[in-house]
PDB file of N, CA and C in Angstrom:
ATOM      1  N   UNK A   1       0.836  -1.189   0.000  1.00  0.00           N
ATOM      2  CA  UNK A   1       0.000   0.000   0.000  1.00  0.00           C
ATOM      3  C   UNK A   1       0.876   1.246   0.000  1.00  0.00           C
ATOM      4  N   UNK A   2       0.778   2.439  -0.793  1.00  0.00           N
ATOM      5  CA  UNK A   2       1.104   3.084  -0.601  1.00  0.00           C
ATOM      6  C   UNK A   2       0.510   4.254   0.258  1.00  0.00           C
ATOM      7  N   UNK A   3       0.876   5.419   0.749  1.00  0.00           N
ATOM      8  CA  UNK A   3       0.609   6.082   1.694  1.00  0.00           C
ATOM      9  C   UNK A   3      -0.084   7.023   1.275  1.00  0.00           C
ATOM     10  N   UNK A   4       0.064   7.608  -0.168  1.00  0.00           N
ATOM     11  CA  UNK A   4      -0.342   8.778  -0.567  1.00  0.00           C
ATOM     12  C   UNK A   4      -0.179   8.019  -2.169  1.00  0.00           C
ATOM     13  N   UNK A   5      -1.813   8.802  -3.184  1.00  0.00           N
ATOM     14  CA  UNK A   5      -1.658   8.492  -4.647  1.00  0.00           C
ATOM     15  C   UNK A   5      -2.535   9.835  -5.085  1.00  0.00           C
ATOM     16  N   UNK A   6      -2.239   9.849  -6.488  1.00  0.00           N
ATOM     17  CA  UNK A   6      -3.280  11.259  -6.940  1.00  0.00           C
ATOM     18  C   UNK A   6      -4.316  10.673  -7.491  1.00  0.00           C
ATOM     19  N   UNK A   7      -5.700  11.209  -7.484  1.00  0.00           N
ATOM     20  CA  UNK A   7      -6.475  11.112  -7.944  1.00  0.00           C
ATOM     21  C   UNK A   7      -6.257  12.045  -9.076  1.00  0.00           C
ATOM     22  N   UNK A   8      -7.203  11.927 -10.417  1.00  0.00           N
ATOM     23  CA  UNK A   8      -7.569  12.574 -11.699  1.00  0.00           C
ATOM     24  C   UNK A   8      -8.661  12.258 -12.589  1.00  0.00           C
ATOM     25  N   UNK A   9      -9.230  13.136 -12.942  1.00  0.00           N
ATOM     26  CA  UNK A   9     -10.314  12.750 -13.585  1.00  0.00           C
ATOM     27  C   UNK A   9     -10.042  13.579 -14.970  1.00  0.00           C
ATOM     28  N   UNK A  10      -9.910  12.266 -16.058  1.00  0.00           N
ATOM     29  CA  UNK A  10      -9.522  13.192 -17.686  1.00  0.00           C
ATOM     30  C   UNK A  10     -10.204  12.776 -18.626  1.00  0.00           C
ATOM     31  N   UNK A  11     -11.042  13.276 -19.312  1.00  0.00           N
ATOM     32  CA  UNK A  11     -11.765  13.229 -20.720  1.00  0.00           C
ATOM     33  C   UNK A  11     -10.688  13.023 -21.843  1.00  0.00           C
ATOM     34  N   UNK A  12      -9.421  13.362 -21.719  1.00  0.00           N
ATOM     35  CA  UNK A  12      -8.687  13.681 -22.825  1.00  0.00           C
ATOM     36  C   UNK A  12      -7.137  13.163 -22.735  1.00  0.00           C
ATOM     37  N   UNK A  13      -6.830  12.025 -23.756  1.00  0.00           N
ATOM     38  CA  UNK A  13      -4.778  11.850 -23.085  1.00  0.00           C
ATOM     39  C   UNK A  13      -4.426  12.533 -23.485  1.00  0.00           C
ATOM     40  N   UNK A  14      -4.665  13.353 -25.040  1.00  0.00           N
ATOM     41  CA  UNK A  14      -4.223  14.524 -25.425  1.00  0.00           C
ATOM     42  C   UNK A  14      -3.790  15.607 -24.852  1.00  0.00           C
ATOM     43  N   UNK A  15      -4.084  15.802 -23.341  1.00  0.00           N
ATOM     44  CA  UNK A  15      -4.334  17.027 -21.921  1.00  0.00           C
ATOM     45  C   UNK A  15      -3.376  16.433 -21.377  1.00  0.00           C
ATOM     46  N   UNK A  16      -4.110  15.159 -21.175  1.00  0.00           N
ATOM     47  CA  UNK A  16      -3.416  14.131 -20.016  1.00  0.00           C
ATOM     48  C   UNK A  16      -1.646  13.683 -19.946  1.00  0.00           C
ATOM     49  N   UNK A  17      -1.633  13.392 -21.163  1.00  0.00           N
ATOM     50  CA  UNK A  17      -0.212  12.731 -21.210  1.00  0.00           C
ATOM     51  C   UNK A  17       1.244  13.916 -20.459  1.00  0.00           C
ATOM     52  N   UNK A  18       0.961  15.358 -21.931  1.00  0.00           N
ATOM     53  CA  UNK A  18       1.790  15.977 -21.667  1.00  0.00           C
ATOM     54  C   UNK A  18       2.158  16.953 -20.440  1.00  0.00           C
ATOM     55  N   UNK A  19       0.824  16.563 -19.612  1.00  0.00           N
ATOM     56  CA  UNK A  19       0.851  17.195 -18.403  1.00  0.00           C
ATOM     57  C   UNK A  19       0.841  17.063 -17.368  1.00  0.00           C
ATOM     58  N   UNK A  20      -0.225  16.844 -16.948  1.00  0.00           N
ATOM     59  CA  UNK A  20      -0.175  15.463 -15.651  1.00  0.00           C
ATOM     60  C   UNK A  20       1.056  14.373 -15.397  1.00  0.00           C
ATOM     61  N   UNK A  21       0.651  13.391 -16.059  1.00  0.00           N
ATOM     62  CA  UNK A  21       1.357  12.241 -16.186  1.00  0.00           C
ATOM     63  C   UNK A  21       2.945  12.451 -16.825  1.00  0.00           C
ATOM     64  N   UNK A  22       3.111  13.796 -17.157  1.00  0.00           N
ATOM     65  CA  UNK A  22       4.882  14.016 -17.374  1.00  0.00           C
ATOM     66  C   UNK A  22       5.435  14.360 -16.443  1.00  0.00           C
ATOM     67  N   UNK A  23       4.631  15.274 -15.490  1.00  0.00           N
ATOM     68  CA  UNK A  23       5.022  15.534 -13.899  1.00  0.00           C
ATOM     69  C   UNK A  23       6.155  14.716 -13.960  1.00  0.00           C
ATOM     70  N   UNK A  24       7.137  15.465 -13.362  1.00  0.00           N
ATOM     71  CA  UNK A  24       8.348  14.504 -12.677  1.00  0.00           C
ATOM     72  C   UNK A  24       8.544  13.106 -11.409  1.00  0.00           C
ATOM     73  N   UNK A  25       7.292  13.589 -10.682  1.00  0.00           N
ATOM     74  CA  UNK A  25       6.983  12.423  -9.510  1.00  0.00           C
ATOM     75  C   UNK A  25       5.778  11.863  -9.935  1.00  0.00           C
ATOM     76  N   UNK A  26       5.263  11.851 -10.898  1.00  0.00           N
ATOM     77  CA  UNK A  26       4.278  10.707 -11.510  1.00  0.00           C
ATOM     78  C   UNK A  26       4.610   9.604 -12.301  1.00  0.00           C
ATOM     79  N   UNK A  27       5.775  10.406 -13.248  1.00  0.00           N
ATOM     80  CA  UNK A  27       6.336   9.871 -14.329  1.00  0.00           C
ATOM     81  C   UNK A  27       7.600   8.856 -14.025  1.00  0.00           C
ATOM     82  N   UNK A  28       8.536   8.883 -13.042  1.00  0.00           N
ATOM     83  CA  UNK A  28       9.249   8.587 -12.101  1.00  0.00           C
ATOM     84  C   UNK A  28       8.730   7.298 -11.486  1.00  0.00           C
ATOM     85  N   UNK A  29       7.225   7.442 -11.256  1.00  0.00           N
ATOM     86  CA  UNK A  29       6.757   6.105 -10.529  1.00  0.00           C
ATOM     87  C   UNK A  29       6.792   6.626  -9.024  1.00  0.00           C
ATOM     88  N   UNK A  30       7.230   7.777  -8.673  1.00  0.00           N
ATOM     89  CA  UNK A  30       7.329   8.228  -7.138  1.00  0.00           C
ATOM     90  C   UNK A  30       5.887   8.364  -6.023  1.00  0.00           C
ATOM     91  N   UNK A  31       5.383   9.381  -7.363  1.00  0.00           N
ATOM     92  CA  UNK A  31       3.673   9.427  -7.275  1.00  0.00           C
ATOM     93  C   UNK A  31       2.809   8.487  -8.177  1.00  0.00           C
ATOM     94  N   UNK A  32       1.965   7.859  -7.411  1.00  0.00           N
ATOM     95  CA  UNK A  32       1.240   6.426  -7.883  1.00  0.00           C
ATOM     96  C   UNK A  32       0.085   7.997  -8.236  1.00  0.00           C
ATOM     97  N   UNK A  33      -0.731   7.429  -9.704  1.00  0.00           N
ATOM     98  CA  UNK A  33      -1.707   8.551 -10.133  1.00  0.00           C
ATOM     99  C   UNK A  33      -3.107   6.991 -10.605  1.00  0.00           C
ATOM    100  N   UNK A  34      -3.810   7.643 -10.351  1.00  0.00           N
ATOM    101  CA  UNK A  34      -5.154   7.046 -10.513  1.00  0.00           C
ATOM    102  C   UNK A  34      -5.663   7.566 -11.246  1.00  0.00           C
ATOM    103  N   UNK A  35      -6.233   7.052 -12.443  1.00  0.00           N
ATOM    104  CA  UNK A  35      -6.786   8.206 -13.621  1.00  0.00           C
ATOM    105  C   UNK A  35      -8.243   7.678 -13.570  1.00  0.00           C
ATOM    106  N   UNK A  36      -9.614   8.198 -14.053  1.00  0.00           N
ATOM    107  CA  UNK A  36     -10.489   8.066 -13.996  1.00  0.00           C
ATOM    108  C   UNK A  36     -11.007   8.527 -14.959  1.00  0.00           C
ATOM    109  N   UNK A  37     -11.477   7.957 -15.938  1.00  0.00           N
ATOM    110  CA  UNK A  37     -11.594   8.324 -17.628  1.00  0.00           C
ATOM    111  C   UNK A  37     -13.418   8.271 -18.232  1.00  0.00           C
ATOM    112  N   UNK A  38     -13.674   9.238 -18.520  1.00  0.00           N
ATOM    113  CA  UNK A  38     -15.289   9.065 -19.034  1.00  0.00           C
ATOM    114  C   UNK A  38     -16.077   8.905 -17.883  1.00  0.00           C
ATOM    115  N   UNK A  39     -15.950   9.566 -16.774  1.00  0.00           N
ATOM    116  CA  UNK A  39     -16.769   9.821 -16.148  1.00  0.00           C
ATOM    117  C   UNK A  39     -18.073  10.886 -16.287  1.00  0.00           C
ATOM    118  N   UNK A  40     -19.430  10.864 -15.742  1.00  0.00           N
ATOM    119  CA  UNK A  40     -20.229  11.379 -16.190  1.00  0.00           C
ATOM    120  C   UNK A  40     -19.751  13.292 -15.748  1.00  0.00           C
ATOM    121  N   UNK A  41     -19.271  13.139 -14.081  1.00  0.00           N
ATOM    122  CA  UNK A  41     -18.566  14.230 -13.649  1.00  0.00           C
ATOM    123  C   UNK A  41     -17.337  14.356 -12.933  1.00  0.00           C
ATOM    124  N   UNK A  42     -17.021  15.279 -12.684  1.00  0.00           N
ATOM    125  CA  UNK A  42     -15.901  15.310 -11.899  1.00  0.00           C
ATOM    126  C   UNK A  42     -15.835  14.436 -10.158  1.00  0.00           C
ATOM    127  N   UNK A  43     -16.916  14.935  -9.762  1.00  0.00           N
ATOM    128  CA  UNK A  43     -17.168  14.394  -8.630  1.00  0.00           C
ATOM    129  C   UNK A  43     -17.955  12.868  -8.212  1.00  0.00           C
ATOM    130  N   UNK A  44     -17.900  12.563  -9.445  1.00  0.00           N
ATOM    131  CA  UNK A  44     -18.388  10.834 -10.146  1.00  0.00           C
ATOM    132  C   UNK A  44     -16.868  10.122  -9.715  1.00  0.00           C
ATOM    133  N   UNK A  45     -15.794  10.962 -10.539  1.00  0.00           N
ATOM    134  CA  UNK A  45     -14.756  10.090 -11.210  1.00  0.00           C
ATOM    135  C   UNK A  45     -14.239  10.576  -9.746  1.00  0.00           C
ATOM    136  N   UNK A  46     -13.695  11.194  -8.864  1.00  0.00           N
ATOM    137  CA  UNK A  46     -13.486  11.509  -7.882  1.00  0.00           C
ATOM    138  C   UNK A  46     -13.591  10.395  -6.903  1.00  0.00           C
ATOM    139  N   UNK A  47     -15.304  10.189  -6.256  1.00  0.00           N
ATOM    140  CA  UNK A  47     -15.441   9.326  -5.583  1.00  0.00           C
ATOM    141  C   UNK A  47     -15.161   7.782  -6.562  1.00  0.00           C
ATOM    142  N   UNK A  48     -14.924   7.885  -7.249  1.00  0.00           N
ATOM    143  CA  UNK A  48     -15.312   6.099  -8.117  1.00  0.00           C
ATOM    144  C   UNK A  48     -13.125   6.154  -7.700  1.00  0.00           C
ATOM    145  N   UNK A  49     -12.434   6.818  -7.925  1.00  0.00           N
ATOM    146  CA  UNK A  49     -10.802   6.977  -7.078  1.00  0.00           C
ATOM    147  C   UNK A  49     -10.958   7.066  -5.887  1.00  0.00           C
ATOM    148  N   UNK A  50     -11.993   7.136  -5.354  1.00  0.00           N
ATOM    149  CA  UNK A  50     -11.838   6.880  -3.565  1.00  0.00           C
ATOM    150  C   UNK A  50     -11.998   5.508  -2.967  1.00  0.00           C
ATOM    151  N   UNK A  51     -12.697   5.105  -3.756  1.00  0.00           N
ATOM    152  CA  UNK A  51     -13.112   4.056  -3.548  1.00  0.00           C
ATOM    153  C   UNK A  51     -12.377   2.441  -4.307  1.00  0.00           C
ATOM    154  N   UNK A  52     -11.334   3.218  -5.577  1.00  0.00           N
ATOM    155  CA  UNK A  52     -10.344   2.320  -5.891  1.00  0.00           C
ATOM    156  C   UNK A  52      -9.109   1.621  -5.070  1.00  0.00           C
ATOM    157  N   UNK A  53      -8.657   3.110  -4.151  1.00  0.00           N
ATOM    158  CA  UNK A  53      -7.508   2.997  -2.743  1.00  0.00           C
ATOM    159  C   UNK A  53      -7.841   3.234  -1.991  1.00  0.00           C
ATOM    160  N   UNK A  54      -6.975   2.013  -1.100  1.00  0.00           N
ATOM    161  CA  UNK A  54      -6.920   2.323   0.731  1.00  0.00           C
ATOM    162  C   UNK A  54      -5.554   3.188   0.679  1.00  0.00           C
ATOM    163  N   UNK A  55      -4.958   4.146  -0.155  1.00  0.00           N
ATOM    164  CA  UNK A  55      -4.062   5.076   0.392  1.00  0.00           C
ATOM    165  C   UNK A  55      -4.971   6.240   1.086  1.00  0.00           C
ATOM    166  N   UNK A  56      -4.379   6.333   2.866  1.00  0.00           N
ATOM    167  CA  UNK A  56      -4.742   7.599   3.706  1.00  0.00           C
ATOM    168  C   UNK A  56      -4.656   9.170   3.227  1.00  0.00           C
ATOM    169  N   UNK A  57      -3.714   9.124   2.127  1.00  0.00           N
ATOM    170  CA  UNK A  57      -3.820  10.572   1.668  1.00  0.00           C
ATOM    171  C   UNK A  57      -3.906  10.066   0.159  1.00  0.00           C
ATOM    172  N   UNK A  58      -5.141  11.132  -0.419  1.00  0.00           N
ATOM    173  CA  UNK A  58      -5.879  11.292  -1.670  1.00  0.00           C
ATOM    174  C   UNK A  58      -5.427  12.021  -2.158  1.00  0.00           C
ATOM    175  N   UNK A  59      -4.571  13.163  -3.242  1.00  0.00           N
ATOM    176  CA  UNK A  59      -4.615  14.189  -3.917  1.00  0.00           C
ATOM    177  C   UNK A  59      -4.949  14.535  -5.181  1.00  0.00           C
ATOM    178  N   UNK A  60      -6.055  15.486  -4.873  1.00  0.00           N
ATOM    179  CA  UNK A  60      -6.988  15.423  -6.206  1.00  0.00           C
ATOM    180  C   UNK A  60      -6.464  16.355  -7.027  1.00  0.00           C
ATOM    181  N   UNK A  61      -6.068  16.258  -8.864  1.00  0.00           N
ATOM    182  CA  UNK A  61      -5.777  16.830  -9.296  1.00  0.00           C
ATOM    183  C   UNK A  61      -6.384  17.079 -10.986  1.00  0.00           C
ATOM    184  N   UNK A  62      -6.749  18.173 -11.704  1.00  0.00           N
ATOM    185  CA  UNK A  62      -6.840  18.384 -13.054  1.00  0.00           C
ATOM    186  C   UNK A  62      -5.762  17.559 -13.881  1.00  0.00           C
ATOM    187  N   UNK A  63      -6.416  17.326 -15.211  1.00  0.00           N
ATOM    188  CA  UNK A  63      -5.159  16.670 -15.926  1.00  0.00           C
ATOM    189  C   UNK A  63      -4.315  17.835 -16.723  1.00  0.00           C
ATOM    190  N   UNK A  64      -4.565  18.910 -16.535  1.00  0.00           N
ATOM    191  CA  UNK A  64      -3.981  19.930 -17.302  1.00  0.00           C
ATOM    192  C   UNK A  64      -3.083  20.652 -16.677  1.00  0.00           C
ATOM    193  N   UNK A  65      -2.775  20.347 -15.086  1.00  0.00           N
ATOM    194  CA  UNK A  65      -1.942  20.611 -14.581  1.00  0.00           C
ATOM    195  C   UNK A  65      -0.531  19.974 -15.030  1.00  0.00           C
ATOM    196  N   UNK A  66       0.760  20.655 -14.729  1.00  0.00           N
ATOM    197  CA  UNK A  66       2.305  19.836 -14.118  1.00  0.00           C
ATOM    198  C   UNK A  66       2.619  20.513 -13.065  1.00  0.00           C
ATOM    199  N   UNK A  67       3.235  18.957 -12.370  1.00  0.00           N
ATOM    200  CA  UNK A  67       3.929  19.605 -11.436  1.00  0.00           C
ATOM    201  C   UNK A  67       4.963  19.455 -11.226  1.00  0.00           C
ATOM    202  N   UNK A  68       5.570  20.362 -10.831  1.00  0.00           N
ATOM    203  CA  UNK A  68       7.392  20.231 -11.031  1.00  0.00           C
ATOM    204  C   UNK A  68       7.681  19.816 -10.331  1.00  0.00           C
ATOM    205  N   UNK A  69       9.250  19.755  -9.969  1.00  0.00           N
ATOM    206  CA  UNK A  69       9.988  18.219  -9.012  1.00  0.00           C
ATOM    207  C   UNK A  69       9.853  18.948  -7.601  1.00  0.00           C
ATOM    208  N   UNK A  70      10.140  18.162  -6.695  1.00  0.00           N
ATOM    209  CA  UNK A  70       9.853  18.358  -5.546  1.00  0.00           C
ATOM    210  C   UNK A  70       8.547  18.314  -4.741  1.00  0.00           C
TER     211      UNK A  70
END
């Protein structure tokens, strides 16, 4: 189990790939990411990732975000 994973909810890999998932601690394998794809909403695909992990910390994120190292 890990301790901490991200949640995401993405309509699009086109968004997804070059951003999210290039993150340096996603991409790395550091940060475990949970993607949640074709959901009806955000807060669909949200809880349907809560309910995938028993990791104690959740972090919910857009796929159009990056995040840099550290």
């Amino acid at each position: 189990m890990s301790n901490m994973i991200l949640a995401c909810d993405s309509h699009s890999d086109a968004i997804l790939n070059p951003n999210l998932l290039a993150s340096p601690e996603i991409a790395s394998g550091a940060l475990p990411v949970h993607v949640e794809h074709g959901a009806r909403s955000a807060a669909v695909a949200y809880n349907q990732a809560l309910g995938a992990t028993d990791a104690p910390i959740v972090i919910f994120a857009h796929h159009d975000v990056y995040l840099p190292p550290g």
